[in-house]
PDB file of N, CA and C in Angstrom:
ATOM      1  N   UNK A   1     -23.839 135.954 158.264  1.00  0.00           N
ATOM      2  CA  UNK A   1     -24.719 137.001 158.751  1.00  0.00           C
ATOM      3  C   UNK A   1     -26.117 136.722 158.199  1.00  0.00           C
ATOM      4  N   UNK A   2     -26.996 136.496 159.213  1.00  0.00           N
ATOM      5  CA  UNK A   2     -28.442 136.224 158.434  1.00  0.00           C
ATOM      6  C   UNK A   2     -29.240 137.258 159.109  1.00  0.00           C
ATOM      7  N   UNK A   3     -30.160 137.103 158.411  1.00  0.00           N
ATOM      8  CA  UNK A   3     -31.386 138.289 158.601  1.00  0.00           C
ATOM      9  C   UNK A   3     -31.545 138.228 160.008  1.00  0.00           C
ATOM     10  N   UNK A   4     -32.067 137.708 161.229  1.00  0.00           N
ATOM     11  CA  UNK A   4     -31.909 137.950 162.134  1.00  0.00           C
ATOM     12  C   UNK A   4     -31.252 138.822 162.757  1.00  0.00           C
ATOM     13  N   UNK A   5     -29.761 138.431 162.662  1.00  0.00           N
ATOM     14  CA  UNK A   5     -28.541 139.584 162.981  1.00  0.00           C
ATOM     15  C   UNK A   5     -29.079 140.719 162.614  1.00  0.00           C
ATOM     16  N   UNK A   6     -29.283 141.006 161.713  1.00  0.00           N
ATOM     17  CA  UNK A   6     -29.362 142.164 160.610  1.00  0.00           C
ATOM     18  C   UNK A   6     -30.326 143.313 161.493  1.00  0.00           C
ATOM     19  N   UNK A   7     -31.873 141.953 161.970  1.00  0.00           N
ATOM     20  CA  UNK A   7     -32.498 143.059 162.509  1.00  0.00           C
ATOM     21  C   UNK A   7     -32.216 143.206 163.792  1.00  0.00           C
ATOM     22  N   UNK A   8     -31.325 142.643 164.340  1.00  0.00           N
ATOM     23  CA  UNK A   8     -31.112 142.878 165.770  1.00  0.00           C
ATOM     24  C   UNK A   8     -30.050 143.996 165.881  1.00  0.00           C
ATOM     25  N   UNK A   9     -29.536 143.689 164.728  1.00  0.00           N
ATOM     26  CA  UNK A   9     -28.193 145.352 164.753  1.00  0.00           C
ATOM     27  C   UNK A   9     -29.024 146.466 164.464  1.00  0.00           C
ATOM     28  N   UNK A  10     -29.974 146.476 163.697  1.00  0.00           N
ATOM     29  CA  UNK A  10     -31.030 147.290 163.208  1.00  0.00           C
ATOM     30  C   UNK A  10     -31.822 147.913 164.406  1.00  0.00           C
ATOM     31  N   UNK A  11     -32.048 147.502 165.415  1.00  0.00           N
ATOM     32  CA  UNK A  11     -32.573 147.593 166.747  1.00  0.00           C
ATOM     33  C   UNK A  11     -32.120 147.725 167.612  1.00  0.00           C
ATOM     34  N   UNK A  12     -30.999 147.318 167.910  1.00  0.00           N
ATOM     35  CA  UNK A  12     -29.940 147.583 168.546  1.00  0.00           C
ATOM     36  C   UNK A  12     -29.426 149.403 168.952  1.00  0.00           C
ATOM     37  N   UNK A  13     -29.234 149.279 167.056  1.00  0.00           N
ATOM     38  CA  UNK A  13     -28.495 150.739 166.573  1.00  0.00           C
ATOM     39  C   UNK A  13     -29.642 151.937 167.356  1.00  0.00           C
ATOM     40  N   UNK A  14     -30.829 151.946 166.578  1.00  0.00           N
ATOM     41  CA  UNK A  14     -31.852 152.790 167.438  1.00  0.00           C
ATOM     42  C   UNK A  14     -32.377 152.554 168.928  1.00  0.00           C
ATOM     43  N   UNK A  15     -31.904 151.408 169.720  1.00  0.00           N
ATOM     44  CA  UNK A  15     -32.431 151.727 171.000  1.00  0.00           C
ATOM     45  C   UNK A  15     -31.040 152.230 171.214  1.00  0.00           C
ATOM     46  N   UNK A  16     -30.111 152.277 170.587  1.00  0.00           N
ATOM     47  CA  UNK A  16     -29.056 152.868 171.183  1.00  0.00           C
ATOM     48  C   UNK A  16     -28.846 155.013 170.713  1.00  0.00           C
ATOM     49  N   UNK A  17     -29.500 154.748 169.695  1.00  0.00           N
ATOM     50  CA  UNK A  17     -29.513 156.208 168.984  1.00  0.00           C
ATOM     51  C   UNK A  17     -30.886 156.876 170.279  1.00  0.00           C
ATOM     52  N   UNK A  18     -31.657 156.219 170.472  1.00  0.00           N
ATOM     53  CA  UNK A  18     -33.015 156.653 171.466  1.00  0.00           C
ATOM     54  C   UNK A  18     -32.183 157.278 172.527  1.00  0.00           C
ATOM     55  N   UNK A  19     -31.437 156.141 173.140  1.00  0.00           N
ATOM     56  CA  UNK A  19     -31.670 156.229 174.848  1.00  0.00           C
ATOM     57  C   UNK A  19     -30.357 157.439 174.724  1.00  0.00           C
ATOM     58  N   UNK A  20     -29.689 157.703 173.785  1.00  0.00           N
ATOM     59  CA  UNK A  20     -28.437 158.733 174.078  1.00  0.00           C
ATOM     60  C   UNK A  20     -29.067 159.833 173.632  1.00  0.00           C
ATOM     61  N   UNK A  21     -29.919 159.859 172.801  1.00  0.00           N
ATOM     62  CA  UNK A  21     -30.782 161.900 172.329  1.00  0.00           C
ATOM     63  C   UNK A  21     -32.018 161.902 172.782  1.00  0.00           C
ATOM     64  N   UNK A  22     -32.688 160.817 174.339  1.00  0.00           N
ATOM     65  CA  UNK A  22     -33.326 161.373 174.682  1.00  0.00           C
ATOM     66  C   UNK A  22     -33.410 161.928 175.807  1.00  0.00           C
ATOM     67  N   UNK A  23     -32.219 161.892 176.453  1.00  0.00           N
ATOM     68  CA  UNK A  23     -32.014 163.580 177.447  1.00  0.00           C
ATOM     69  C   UNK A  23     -32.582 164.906 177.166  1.00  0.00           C
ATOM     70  N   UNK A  24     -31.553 164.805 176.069  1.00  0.00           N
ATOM     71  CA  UNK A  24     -31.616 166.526 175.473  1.00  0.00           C
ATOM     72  C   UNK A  24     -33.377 166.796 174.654  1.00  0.00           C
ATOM     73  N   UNK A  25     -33.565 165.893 173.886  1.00  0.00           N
ATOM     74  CA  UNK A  25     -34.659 165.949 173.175  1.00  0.00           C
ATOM     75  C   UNK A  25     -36.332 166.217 174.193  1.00  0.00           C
ATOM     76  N   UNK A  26     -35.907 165.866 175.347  1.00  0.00           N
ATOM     77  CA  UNK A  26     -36.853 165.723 176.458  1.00  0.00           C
ATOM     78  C   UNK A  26     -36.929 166.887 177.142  1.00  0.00           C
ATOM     79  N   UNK A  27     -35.565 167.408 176.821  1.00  0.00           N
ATOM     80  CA  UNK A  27     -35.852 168.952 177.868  1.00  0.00           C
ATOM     81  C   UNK A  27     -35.849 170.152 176.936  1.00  0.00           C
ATOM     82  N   UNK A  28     -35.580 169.877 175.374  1.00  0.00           N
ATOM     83  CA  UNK A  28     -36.183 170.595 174.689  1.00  0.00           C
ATOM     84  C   UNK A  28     -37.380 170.507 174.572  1.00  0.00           C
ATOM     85  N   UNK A  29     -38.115 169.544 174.074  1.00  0.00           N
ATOM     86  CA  UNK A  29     -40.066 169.467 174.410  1.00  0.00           C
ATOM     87  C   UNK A  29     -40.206 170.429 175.749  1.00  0.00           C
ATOM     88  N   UNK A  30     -39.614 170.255 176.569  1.00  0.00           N
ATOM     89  CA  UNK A  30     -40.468 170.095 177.526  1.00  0.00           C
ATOM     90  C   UNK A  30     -40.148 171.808 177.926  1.00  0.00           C
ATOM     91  N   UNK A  31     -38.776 172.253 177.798  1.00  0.00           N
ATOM     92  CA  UNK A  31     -38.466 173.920 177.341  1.00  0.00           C
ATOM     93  C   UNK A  31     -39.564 174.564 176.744  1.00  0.00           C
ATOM     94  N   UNK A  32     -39.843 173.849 175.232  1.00  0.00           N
ATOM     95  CA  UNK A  32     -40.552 174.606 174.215  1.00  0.00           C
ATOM     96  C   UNK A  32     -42.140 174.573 174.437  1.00  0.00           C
ATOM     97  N   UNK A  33     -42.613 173.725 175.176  1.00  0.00           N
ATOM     98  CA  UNK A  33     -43.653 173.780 175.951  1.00  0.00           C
ATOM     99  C   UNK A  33     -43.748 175.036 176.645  1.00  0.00           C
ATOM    100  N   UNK A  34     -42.946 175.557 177.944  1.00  0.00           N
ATOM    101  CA  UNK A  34     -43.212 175.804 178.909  1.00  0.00           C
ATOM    102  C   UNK A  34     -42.990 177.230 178.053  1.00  0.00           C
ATOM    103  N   UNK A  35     -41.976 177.455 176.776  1.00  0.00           N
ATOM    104  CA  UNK A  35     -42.146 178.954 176.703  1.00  0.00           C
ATOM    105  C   UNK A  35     -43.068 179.308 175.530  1.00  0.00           C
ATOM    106  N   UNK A  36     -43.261 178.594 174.691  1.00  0.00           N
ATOM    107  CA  UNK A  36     -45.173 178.507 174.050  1.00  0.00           C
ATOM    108  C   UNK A  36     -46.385 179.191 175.045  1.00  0.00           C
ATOM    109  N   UNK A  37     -46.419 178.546 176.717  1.00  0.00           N
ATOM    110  CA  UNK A  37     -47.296 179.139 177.196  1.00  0.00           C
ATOM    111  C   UNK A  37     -46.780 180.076 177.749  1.00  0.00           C
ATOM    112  N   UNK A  38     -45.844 180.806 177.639  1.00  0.00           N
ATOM    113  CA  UNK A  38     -45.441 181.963 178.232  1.00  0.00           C
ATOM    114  C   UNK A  38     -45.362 182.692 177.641  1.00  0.00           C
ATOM    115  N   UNK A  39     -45.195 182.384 176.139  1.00  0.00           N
ATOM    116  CA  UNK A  39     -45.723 183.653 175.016  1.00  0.00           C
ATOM    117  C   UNK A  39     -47.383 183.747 174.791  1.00  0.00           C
ATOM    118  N   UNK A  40     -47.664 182.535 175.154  1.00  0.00           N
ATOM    119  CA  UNK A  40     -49.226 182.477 174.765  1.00  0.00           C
ATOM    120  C   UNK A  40     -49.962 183.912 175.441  1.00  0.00           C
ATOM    121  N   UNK A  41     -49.805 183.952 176.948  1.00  0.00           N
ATOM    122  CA  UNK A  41     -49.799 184.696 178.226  1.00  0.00           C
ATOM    123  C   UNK A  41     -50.105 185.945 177.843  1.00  0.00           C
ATOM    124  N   UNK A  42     -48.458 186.062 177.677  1.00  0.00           N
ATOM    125  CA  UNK A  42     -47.836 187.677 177.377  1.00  0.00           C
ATOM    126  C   UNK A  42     -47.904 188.302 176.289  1.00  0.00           C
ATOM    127  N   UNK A  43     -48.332 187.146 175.056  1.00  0.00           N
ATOM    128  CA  UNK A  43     -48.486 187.731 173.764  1.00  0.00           C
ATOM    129  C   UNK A  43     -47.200 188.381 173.419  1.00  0.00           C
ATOM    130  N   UNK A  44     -46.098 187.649 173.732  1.00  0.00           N
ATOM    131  CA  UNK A  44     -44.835 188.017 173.358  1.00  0.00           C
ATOM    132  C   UNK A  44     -44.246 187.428 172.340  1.00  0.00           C
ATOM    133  N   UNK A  45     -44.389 187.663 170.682  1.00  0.00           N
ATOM    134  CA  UNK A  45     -43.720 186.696 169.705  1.00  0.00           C
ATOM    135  C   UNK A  45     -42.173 187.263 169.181  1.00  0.00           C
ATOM    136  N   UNK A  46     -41.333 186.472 170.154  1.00  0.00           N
ATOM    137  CA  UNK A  46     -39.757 186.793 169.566  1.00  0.00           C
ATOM    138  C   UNK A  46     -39.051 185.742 169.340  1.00  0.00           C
ATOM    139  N   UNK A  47     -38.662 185.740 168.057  1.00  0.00           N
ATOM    140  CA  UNK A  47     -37.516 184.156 167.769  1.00  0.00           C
ATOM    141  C   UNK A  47     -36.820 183.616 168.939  1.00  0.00           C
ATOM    142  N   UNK A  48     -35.928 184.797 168.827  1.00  0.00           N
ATOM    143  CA  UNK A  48     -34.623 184.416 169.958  1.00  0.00           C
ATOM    144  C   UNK A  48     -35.312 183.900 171.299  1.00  0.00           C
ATOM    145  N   UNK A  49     -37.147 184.497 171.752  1.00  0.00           N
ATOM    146  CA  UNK A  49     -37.288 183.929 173.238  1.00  0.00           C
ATOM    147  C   UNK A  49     -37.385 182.365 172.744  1.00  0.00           C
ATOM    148  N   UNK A  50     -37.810 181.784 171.793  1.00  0.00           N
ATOM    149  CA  UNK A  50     -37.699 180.221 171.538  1.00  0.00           C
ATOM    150  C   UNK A  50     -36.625 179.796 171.327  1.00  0.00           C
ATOM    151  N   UNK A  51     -35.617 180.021 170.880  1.00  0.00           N
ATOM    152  CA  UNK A  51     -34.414 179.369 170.482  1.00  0.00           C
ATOM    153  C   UNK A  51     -33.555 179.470 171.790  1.00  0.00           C
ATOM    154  N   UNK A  52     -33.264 180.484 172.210  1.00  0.00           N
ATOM    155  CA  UNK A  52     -32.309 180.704 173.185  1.00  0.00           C
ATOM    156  C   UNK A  52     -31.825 179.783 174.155  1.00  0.00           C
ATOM    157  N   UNK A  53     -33.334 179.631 175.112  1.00  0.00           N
ATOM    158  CA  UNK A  53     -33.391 178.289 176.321  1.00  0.00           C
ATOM    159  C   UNK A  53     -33.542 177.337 175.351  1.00  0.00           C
ATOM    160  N   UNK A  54     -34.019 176.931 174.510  1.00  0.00           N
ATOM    161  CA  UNK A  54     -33.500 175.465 174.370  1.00  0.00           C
ATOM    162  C   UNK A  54     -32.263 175.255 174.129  1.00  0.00           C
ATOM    163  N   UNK A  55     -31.618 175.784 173.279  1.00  0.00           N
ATOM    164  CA  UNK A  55     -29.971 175.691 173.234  1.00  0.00           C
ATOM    165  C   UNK A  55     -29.573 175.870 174.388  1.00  0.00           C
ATOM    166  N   UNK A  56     -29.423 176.659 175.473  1.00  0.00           N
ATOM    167  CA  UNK A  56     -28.945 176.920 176.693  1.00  0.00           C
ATOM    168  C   UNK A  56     -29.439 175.460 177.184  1.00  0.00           C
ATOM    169  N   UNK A  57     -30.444 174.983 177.263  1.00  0.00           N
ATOM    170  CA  UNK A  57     -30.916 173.814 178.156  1.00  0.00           C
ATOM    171  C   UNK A  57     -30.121 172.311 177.484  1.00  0.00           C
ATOM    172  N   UNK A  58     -30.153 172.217 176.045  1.00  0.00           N
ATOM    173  CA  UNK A  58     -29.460 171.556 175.221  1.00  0.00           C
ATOM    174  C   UNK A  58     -27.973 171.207 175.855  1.00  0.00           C
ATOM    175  N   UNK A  59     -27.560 172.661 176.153  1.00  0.00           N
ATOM    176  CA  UNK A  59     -25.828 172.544 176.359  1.00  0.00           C
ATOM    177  C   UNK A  59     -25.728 172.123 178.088  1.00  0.00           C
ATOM    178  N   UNK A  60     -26.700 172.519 178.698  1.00  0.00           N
ATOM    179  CA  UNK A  60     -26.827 172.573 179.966  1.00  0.00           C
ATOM    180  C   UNK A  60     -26.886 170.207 180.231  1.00  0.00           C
ATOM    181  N   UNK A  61     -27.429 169.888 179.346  1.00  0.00           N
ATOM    182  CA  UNK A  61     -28.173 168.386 179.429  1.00  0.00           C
ATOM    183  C   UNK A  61     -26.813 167.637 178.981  1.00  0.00           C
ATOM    184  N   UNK A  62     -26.042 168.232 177.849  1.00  0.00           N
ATOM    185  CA  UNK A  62     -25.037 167.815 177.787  1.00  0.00           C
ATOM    186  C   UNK A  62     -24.019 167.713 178.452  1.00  0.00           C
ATOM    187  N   UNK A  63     -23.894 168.989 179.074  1.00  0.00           N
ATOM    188  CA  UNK A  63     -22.769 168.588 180.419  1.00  0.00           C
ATOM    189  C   UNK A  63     -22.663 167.693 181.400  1.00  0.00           C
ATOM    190  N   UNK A  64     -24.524 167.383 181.807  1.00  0.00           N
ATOM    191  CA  UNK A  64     -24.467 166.924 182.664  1.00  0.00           C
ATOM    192  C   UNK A  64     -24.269 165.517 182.477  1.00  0.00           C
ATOM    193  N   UNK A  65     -25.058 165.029 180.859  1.00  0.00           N
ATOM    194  CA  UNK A  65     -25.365 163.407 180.769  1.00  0.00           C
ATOM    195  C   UNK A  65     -24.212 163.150 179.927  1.00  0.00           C
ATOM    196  N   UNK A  66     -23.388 163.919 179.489  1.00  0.00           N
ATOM    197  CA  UNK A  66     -22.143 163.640 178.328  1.00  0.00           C
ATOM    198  C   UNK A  66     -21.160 162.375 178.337  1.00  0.00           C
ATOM    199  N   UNK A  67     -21.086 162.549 179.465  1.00  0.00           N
ATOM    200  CA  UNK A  67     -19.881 161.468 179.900  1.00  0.00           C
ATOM    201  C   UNK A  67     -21.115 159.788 179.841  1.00  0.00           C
ATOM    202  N   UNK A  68     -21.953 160.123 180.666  1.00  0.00           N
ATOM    203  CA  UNK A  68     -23.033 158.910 180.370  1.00  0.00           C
ATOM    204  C   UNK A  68     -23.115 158.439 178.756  1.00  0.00           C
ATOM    205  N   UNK A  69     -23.705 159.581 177.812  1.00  0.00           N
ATOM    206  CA  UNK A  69     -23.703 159.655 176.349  1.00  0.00           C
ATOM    207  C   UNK A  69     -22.877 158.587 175.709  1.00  0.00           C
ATOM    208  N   UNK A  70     -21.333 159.631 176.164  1.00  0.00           N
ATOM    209  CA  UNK A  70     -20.077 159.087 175.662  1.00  0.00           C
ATOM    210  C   UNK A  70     -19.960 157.801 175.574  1.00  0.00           C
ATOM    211  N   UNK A  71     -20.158 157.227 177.030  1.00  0.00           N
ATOM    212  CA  UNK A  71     -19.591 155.843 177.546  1.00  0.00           C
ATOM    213  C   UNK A  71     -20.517 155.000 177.049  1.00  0.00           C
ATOM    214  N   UNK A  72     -21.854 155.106 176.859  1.00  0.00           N
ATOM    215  CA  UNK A  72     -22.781 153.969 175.600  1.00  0.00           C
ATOM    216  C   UNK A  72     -22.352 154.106 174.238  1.00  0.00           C
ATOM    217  N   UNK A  73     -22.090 154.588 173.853  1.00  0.00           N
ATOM    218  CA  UNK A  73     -21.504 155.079 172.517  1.00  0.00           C
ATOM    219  C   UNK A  73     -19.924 154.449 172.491  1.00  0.00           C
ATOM    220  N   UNK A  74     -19.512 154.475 172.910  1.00  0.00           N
ATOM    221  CA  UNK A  74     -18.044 153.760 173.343  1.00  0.00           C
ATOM    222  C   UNK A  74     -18.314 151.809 173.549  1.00  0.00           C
ATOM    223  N   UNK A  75     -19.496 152.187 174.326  1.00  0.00           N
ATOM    224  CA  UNK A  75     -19.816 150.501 174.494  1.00  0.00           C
ATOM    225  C   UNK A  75     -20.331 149.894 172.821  1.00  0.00           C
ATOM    226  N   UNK A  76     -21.428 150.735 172.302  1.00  0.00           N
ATOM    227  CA  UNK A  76     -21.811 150.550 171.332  1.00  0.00           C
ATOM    228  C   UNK A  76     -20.765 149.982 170.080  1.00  0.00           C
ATOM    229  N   UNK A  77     -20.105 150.504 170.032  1.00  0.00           N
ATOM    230  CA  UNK A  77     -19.296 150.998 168.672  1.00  0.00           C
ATOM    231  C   UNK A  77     -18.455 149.717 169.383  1.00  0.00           C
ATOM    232  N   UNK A  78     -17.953 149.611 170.140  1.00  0.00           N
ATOM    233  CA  UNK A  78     -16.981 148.170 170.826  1.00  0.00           C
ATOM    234  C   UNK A  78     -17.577 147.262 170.428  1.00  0.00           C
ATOM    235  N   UNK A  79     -18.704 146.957 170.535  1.00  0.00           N
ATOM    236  CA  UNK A  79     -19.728 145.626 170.380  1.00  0.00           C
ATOM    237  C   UNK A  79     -19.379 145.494 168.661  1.00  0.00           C
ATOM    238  N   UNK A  80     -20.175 146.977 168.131  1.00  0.00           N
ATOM    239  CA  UNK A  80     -20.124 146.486 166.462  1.00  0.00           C
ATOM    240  C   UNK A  80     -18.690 145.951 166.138  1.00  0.00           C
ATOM    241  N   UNK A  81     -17.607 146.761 166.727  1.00  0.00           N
ATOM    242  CA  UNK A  81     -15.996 146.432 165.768  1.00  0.00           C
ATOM    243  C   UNK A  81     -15.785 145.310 166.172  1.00  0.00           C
ATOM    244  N   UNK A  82     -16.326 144.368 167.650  1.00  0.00           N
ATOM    245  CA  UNK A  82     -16.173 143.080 167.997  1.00  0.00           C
ATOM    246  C   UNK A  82     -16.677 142.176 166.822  1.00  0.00           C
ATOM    247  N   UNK A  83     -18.101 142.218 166.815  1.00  0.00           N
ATOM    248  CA  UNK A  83     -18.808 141.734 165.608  1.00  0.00           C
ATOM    249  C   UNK A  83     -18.607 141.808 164.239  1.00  0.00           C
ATOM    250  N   UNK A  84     -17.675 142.836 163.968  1.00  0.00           N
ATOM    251  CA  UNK A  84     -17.284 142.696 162.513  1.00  0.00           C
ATOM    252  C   UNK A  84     -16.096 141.992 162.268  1.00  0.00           C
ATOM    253  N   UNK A  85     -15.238 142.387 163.507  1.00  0.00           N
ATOM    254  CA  UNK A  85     -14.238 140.923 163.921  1.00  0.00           C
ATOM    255  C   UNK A  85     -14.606 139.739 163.411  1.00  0.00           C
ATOM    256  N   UNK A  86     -15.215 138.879 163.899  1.00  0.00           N
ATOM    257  CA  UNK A  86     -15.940 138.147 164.569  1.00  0.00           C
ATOM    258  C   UNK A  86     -16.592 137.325 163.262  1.00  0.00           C
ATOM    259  N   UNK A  87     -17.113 138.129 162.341  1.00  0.00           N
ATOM    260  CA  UNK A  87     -17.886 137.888 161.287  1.00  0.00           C
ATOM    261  C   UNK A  87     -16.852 138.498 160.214  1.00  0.00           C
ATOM    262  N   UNK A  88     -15.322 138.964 160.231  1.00  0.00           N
ATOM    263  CA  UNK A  88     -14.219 139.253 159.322  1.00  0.00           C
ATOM    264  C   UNK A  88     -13.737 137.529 159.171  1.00  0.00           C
ATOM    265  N   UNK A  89     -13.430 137.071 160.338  1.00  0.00           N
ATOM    266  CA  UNK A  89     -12.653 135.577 160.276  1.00  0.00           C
ATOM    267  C   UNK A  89     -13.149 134.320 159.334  1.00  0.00           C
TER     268      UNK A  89
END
């Protein structure tokens, strides 16, 4: 195992940690945006109106991209236990 490897698992790991939390992470911004200016507006300051929709939108992103999620994460983790195979022998 030489440094190379090292940083390519290293890079690997986070374009793989990126591309699976940035569904959800994208429609929270983009939630917490839209109800920022809707308190801005109304001058309405309540916890629960910030928290609420993003969790609702959170669970909503998960249903839809989960199985997508899952199945890179499944690929992922296959690759590493191949490679530790691989580099066990």
């Amino acid at each position: 195992m030489n440094a190379d490897y090292i940083l390519y698992l290293g890079r690997h790991t986070m374009e793989t940690a990126l591309m699976v939390s940035a569904p959800i992470l994208i429609v929270c911004v983009v939630m917490g945006v839209m109800i920022s200016l809707f308190q801005t507006v109304t001058s309405i300051r309540d916890a629960t109106l910030t928290m609420a929709p993003k969790i609702i939108g959170a669970a909503v992103i998960t249903l839809l991209f989960g199985n997508w999620m899952l199945q890179v994460l499944i690929r992922f983790t296959f690759e590493i236990f191949t490679q530790i195979q691989t580099y066990g022998q």
